[in-house]
Protein backbone atom coordinates (compact mmCIF):
# COMPACT_ATOMS: atom_id res chain seq x y z
CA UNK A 1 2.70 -10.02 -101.60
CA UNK A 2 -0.62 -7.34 -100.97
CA UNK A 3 -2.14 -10.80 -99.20
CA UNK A 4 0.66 -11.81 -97.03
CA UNK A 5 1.24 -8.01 -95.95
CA UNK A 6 -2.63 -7.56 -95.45
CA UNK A 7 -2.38 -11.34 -92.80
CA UNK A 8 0.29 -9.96 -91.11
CA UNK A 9 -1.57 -6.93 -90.11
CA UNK A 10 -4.32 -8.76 -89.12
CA UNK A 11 -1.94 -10.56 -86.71
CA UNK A 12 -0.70 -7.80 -85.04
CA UNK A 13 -3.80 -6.32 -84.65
CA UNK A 14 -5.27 -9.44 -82.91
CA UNK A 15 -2.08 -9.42 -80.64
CA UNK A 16 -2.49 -5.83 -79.57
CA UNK A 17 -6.17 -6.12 -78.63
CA UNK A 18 -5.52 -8.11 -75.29
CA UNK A 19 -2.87 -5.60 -74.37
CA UNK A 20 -4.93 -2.16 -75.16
CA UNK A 21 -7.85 -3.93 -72.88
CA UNK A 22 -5.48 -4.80 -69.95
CA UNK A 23 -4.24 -0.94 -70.44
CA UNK A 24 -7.77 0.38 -69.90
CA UNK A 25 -8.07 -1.58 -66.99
CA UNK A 26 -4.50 -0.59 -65.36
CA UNK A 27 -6.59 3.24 -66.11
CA UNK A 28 -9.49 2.19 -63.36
CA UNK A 29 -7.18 1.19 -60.69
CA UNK A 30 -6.22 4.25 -60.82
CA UNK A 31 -6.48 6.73 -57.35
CA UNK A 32 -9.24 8.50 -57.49
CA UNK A 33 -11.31 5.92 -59.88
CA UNK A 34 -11.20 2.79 -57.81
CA UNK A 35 -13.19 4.79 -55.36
CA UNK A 36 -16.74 4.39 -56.17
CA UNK A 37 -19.05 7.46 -56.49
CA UNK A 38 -21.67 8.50 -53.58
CA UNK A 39 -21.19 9.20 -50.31
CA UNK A 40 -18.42 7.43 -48.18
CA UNK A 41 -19.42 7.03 -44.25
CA UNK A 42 -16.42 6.66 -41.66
CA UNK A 43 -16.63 5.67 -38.49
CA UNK A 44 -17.86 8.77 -36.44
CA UNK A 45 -14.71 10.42 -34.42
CA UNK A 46 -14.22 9.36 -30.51
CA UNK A 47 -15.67 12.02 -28.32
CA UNK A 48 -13.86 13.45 -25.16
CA UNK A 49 -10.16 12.32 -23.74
CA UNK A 50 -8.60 8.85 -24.30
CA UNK A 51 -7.59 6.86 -21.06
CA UNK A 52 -4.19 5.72 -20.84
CA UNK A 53 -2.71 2.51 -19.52
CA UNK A 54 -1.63 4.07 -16.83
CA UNK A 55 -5.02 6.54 -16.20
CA UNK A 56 -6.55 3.05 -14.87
CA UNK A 57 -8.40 3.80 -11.39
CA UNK A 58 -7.38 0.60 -8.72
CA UNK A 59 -9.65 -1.04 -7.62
CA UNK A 60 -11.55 0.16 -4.45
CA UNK A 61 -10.74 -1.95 -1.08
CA UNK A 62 -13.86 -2.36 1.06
CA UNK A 63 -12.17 -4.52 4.24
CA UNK A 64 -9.02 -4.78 5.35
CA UNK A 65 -8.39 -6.37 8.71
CA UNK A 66 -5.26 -4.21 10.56
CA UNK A 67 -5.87 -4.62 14.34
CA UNK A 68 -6.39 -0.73 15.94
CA UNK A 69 -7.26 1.19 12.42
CA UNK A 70 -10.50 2.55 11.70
CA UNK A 71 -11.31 2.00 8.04
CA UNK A 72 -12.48 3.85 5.26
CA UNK A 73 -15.90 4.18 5.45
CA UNK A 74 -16.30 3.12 8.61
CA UNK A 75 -17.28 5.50 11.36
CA UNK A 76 -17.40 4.32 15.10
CA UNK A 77 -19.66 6.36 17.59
CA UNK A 78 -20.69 3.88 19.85
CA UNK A 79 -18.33 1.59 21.63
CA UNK A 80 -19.27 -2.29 23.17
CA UNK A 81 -17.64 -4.82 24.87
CA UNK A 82 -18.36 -7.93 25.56
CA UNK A 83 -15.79 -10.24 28.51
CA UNK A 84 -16.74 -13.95 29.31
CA UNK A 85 -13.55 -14.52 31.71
CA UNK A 86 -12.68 -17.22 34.20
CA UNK A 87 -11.78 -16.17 37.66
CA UNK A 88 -9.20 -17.87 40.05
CA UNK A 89 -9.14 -17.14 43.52
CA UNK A 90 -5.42 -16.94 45.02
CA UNK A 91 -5.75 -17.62 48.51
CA UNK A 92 -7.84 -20.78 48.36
CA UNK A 93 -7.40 -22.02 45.16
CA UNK A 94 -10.69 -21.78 43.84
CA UNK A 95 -12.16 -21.26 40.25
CA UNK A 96 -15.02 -19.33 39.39
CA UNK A 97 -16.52 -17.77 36.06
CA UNK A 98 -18.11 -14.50 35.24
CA UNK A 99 -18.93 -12.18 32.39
CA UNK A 100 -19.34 -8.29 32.02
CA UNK A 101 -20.96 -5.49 29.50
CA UNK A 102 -19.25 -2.00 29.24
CA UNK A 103 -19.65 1.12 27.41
CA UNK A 104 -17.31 3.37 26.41
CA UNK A 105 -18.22 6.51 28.48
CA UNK A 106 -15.72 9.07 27.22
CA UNK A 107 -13.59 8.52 24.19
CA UNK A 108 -9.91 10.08 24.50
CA UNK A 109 -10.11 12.93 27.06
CA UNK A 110 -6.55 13.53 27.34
CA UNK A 111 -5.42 10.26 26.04
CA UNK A 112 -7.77 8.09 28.54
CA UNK A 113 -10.94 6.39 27.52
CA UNK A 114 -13.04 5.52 30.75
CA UNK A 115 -15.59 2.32 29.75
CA UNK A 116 -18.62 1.36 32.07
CA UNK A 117 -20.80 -1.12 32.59
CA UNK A 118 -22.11 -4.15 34.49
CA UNK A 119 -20.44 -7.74 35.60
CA UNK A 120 -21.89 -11.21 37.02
CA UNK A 121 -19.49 -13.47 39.34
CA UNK A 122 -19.56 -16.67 40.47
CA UNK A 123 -17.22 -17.99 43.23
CA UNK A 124 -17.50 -20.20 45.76
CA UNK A 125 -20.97 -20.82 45.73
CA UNK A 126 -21.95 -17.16 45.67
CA UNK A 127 -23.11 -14.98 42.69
CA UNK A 128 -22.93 -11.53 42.61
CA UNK A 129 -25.75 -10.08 40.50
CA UNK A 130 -25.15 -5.96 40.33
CA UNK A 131 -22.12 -4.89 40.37
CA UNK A 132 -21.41 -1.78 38.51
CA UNK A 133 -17.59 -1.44 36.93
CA UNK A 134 -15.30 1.34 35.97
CA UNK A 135 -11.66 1.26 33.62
CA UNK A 136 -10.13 4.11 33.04
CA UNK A 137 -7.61 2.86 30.10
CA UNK A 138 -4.93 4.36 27.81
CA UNK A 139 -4.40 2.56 24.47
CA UNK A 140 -1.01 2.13 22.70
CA UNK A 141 -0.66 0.18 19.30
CA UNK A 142 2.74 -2.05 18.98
CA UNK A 143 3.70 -4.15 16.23
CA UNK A 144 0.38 -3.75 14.66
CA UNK A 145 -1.24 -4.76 18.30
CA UNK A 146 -3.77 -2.88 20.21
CA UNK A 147 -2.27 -3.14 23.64
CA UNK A 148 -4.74 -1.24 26.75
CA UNK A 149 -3.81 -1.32 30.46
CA UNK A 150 -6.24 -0.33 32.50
CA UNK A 151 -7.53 0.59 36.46
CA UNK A 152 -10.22 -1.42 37.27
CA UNK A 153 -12.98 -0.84 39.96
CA UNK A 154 -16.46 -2.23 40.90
CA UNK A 155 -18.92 -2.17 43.62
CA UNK A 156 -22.43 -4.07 44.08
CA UNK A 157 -24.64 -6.08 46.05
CA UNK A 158 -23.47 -9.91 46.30
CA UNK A 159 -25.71 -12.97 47.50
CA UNK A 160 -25.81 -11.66 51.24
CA UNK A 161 -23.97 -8.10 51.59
CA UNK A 162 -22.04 -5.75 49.87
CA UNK A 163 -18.53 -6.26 47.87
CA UNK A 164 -15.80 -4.04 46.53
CA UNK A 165 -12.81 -4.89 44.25
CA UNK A 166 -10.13 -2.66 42.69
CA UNK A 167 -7.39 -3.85 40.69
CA UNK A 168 -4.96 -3.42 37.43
CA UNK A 169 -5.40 -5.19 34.12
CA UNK A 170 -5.90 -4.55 30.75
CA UNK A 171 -6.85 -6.50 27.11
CA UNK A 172 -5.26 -6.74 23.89
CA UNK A 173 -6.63 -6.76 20.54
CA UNK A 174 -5.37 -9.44 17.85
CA UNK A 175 -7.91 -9.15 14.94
CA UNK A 176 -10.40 -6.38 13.80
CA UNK A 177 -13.17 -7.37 11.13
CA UNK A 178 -14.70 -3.96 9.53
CA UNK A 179 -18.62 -4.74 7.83
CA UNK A 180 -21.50 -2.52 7.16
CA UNK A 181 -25.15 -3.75 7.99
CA UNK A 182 -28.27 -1.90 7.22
CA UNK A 183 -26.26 1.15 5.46
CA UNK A 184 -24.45 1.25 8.91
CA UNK A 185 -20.58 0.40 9.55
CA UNK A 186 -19.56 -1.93 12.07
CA UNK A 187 -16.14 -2.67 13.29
CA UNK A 188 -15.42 -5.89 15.40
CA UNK A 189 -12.68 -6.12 17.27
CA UNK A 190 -11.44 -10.00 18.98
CA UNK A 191 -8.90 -10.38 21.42
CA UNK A 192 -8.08 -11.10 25.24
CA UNK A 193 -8.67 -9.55 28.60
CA UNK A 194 -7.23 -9.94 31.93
CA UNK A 195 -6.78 -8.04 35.62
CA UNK A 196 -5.23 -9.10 38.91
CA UNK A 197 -8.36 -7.62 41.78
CA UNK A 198 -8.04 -7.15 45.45
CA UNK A 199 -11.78 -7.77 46.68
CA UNK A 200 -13.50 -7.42 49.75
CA UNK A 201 -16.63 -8.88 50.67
CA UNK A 202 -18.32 -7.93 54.07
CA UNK A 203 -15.62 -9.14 56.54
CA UNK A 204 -13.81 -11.26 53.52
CA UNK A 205 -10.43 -10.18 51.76
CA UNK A 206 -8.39 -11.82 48.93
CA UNK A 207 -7.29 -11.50 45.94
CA UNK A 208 -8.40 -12.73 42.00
CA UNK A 209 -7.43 -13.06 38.86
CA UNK A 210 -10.11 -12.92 36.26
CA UNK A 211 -8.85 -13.66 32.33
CA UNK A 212 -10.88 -14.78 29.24
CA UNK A 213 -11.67 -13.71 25.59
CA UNK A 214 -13.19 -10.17 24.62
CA UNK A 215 -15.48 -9.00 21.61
CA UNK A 216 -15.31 -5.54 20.87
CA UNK A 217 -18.16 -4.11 18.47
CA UNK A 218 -18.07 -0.56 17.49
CA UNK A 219 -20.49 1.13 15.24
């Protein structure tokens, strides 16, 4: 009897072993010892505001091409422009071809810019070499078009004597191109010019038209 009660002790200590070692391990996961000791670095805190979605800057927009706008950026103290045209003489039906240069003189003095410069014909055999030009414009923008009439007048020497013309006309601008070049801005503007001229040379009257592209550059 003393030897079976003595193997059934044995027993149940054997069978509680396993269970008192799981216990003292359930005792180390506990909070504050499954931490081990020394020191703990976090990630270090984020300095200074955070930037929200919506805190996003756009992006910046260096050339945008709007006929008659000057740009960001872009400042325009010097004015060019630049006329190839073709000429047609009314009363005889003859074609001719020129080109001139102007400058813009004055730059809205009471809503009129007055441009100057120098033009070259050729017409009917003869070439006029220095004649000196005048417009006195007045620019309105419609529809996103840069629409100027102008007053034309010019005056120089021709192949043999002296000529004259006055007249109305005007250009329109389609496209502008904004770009900057050595630091500097540039604007470039592209469109079409035309004017309807009542010339006199020496003892000769008639009349012209004189139409072709233009090129604009202003910087």
């Amino acid at each position: 009897m003393k030897k079976t009660l003595a193997t059934l002790l044995l027993a149940a200590l054997a069978a509680a072993a396993p269970l008192a070692a799981r216990a003292s391990s359930l005792d180390q996961l506990k909070i504050g010892n499954d931490i081990p000791s020394g020191d703990l670095t976090l990630p270090a805190a984020h300095e200074g505001p955070l930037l929200a979605a919506n805190d996003v800057a756009p992006p910046t927009v260096t050339d945008t091409n709007l006929a008659g706008l000057n740009l960001p950026g872009i400042t325009a103290a010097t004015d060019w422009a630049v006329v190839p045209y073709g000429i047609f003489r009314t009363d005889n039906k003859t074609w001719g071809y020129g080109a001139a240069v102007f400058y813009e003189a004055t730059k809205n003095t009471n809503g009129l810019n007055l441009w100057i410069g120098a033009r070259v014909n050729y017409l009917d055999g003869r070439s006029v070499t220095a004649g000196v030009t005048a417009q006195l414009q007045a620019t309105i923008v419609w529809h996103g078009v840069s629409i100027t009439p102008a007053v034309i007048a010019t005056t120089g020497i021709g192949k043999d004597q002296l000529y004259g013309s006055a007249g109305v006309g005007g250009y329109i601008i389609f496209h502008s191109w904004s770009f900057k070049l050595f630091n500097h801005g540039f604007i470039l503007d592209a469109g079409a010019a035309g004017d309807y001229e009542h010339v006199v040379y020496g003892s000769d009257n008639y009349d012209e038209v004189c139409f072709g592209p233009l090129g604009a550059l202003h910087f």
